[in-house]
C-alpha atoms as a PDB file:
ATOM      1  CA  UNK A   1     171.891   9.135  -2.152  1.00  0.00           C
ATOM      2  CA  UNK A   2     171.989   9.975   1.359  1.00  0.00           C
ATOM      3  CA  UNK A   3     168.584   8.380   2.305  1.00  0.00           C
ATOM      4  CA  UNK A   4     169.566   5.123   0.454  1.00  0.00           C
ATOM      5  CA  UNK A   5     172.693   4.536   1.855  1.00  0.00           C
ATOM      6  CA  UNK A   6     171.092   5.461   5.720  1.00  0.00           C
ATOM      7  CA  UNK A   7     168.054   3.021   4.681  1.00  0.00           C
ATOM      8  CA  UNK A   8     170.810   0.143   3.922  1.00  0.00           C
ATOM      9  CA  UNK A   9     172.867   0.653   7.541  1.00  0.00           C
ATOM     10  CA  UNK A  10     172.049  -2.083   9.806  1.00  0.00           C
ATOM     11  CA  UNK A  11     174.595  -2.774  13.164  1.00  0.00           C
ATOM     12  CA  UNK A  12     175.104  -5.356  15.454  1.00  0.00           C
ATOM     13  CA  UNK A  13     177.476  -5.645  18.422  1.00  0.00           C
ATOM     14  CA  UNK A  14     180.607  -7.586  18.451  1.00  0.00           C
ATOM     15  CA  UNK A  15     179.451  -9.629  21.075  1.00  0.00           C
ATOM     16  CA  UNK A  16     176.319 -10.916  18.789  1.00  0.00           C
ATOM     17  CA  UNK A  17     175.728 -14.168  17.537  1.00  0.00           C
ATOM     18  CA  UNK A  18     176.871 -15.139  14.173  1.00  0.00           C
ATOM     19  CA  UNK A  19     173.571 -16.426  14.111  1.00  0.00           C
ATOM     20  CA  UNK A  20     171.952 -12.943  14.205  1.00  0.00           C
ATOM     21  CA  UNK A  21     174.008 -11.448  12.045  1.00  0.00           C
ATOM     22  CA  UNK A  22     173.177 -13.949   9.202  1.00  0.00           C
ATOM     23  CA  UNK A  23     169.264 -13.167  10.498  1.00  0.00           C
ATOM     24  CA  UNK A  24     169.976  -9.975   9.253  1.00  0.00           C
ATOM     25  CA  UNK A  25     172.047 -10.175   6.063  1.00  0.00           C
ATOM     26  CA  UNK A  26     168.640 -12.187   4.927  1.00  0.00           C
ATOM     27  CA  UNK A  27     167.009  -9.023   3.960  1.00  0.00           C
ATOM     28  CA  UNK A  28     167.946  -8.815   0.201  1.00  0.00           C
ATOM     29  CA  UNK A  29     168.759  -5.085   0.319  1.00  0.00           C
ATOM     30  CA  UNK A  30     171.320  -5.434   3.189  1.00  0.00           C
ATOM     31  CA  UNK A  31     175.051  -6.839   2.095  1.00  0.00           C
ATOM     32  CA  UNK A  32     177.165  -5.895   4.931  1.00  0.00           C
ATOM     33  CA  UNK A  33     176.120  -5.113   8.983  1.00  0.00           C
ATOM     34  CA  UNK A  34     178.529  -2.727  10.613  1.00  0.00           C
ATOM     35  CA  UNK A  35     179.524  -4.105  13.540  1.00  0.00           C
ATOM     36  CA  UNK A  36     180.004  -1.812  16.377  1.00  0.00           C
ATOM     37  CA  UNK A  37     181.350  -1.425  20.417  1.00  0.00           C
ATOM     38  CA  UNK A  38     179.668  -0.395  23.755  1.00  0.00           C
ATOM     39  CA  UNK A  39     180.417   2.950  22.603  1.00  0.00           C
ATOM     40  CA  UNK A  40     178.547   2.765  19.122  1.00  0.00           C
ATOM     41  CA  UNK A  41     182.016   3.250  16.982  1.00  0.00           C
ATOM     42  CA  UNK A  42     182.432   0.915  14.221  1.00  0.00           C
ATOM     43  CA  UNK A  43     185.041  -1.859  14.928  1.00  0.00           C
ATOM     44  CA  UNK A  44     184.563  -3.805  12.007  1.00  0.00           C
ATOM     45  CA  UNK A  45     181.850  -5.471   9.543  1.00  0.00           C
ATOM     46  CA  UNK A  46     180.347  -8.951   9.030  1.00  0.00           C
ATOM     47  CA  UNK A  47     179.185  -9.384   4.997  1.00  0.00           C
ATOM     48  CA  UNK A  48     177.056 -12.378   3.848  1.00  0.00           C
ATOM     49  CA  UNK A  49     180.531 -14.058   2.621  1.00  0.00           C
ATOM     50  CA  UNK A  50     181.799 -13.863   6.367  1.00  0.00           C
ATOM     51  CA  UNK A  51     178.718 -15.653   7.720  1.00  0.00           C
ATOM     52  CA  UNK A  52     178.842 -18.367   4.369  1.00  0.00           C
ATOM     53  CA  UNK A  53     182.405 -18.810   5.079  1.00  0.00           C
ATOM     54  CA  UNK A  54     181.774 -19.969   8.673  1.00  0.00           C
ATOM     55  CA  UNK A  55     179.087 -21.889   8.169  1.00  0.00           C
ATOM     56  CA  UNK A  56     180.979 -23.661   5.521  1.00  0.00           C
ATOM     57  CA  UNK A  57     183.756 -24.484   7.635  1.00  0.00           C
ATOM     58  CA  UNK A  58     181.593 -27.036   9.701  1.00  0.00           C
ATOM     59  CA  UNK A  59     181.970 -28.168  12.492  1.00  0.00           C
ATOM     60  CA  UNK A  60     179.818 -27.393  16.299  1.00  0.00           C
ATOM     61  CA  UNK A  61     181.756 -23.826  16.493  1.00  0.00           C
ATOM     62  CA  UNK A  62     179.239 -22.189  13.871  1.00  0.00           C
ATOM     63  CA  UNK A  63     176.214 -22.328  15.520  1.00  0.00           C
ATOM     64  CA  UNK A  64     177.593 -20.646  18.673  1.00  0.00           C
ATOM     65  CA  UNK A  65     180.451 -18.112  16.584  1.00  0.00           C
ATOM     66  CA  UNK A  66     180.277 -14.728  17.685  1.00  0.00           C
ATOM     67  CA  UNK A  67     180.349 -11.734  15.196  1.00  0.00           C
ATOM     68  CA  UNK A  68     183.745 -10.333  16.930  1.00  0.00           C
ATOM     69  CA  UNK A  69     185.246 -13.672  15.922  1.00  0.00           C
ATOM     70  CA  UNK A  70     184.264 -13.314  12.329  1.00  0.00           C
ATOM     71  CA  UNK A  71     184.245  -9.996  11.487  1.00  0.00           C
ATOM     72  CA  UNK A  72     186.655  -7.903   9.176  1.00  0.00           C
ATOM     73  CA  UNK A  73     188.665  -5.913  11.536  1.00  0.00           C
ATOM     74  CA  UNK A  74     190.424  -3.615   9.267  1.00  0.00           C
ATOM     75  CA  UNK A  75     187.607  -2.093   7.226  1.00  0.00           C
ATOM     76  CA  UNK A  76     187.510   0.638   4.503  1.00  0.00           C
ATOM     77  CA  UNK A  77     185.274   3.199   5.112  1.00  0.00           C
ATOM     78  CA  UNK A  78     184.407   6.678   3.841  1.00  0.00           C
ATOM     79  CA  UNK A  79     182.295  10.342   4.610  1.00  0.00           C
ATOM     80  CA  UNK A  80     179.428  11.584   4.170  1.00  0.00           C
ATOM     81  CA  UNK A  81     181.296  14.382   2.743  1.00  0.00           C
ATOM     82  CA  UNK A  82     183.326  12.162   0.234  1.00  0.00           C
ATOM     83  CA  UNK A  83     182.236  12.945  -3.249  1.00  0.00           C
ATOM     84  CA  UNK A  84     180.583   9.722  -5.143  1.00  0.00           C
ATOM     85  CA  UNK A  85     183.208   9.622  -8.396  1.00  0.00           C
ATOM     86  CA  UNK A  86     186.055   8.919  -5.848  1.00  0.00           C
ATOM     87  CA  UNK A  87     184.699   6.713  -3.818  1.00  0.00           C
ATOM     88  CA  UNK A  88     182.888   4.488  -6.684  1.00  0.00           C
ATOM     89  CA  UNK A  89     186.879   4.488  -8.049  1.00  0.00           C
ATOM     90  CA  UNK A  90     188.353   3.830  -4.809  1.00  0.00           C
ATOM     91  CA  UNK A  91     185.504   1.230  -4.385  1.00  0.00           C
ATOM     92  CA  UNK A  92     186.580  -0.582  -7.904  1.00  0.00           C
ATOM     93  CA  UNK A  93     190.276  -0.760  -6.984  1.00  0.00           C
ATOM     94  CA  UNK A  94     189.703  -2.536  -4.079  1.00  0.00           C
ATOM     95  CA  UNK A  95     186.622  -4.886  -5.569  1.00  0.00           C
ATOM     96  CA  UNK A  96     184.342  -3.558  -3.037  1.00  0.00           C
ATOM     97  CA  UNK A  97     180.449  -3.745  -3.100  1.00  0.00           C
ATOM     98  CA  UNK A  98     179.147  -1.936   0.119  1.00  0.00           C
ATOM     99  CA  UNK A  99     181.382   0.544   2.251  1.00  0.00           C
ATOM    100  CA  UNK A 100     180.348   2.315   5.388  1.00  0.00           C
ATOM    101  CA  UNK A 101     180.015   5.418   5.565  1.00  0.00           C
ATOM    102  CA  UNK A 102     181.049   7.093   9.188  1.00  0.00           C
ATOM    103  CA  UNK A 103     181.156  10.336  11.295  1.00  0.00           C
ATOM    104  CA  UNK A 104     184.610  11.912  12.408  1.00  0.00           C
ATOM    105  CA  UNK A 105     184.296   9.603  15.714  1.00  0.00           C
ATOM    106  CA  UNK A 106     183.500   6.421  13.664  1.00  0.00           C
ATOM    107  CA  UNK A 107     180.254   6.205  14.289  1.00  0.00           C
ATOM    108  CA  UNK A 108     178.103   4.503  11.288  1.00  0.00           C
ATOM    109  CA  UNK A 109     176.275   7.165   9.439  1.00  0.00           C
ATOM    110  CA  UNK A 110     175.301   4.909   6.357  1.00  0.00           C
ATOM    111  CA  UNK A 111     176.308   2.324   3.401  1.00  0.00           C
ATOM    112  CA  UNK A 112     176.996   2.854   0.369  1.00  0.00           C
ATOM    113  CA  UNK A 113     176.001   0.260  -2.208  1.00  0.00           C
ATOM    114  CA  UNK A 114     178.003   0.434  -5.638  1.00  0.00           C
ATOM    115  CA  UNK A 115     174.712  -0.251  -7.749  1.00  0.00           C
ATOM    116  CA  UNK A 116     172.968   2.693  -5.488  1.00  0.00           C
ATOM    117  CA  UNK A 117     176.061   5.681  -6.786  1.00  0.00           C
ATOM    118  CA  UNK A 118     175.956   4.340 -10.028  1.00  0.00           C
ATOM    119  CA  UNK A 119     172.443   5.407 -10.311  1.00  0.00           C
ATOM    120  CA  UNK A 120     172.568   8.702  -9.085  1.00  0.00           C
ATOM    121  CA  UNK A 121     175.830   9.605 -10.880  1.00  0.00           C
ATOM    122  CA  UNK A 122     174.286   8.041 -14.349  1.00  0.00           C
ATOM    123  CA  UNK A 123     170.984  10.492 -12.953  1.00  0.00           C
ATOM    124  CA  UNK A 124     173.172  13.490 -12.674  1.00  0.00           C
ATOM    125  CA  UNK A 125     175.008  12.795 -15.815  1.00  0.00           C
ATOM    126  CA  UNK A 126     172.186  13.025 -18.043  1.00  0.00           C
ATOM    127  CA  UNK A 127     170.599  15.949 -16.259  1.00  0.00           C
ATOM    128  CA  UNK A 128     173.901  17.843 -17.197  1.00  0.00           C
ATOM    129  CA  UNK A 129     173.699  16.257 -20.886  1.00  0.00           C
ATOM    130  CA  UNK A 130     170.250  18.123 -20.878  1.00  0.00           C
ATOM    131  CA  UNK A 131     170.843  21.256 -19.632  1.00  0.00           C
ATOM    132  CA  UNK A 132     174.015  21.625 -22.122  1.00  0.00           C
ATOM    133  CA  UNK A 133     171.635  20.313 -25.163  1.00  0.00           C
ATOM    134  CA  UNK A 134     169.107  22.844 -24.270  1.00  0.00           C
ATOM    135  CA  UNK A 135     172.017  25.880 -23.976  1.00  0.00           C
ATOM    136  CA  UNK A 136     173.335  24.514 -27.036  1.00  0.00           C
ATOM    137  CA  UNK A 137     170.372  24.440 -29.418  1.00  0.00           C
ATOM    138  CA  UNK A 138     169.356  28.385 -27.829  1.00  0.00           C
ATOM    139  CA  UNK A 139     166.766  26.845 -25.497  1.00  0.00           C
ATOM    140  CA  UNK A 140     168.882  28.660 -22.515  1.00  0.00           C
ATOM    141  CA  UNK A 141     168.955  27.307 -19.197  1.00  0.00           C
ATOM    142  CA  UNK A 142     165.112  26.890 -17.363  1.00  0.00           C
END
């Protein structure tokens, strides 16, 4: 997982157009841009909703919105040390789809993509389904 979810992290500075951030919530395989201060800690995130939202709104202010003035403030974030079942529940109750993953001094680290733990729990799942079939039928462990 951990390559995956430091493949998806992109970051932008608060002071940053709206404009860029949209530039780079075009790649398909990036959902949310951590957004982060002169000292690299995360102070919030900008998702593709954010940007549609603005843009939606009208008026001369989109073009020239900053990311600061957009951005979700009070984000959710986890470890790289969090284990994947709890955080895929955590990330359910709350209807998330990405979180950010940071250090102990909020630094970005990675994201994690709900589709992306899925995988590698449903992966780990059925390699422990095999190695209990095997012990079970007398194959032993290999």
């Amino acid at each position: 997982m951990e390559p995956t979810a430091r493949s998806r992290l992109v970051t932008i500075g608060a002071d940053e157009s709206l404009l860029g951030a949209a530039k780079l919530l075009s790649n398909t395989q990036i959902g949310l841009v951590v957004v982060c201060g002169g000292d690299g800690a995360m102070v919030g995130v900008v998702t593709k909703t954010d940007v549609i939202r603005q843009f939606s709104q009208g008026g001369g202010g989109a073009g020239t919105a900053t990311v600061g003035g957009v951005m979700t403030r009070d984000v959710v974030a986890c470890h790289p040390t969090d284990g994947l079942p709890d955080l895929l529940s955590m990330m359910g109750r709350r209807g998330l789809v990405h979180i950010p993953v940071i250090d102990e001094a909020c630094r970005p680290w990675g994201v994690v993509n709900a589709r992306d733990a899925l995988r590698v729990l449903w992966a780990e799942e059925k390699y422990e389904e095999a190695l209990l079939r095997d012990y079970v039928m007398g194959i032993g462990y290999q």
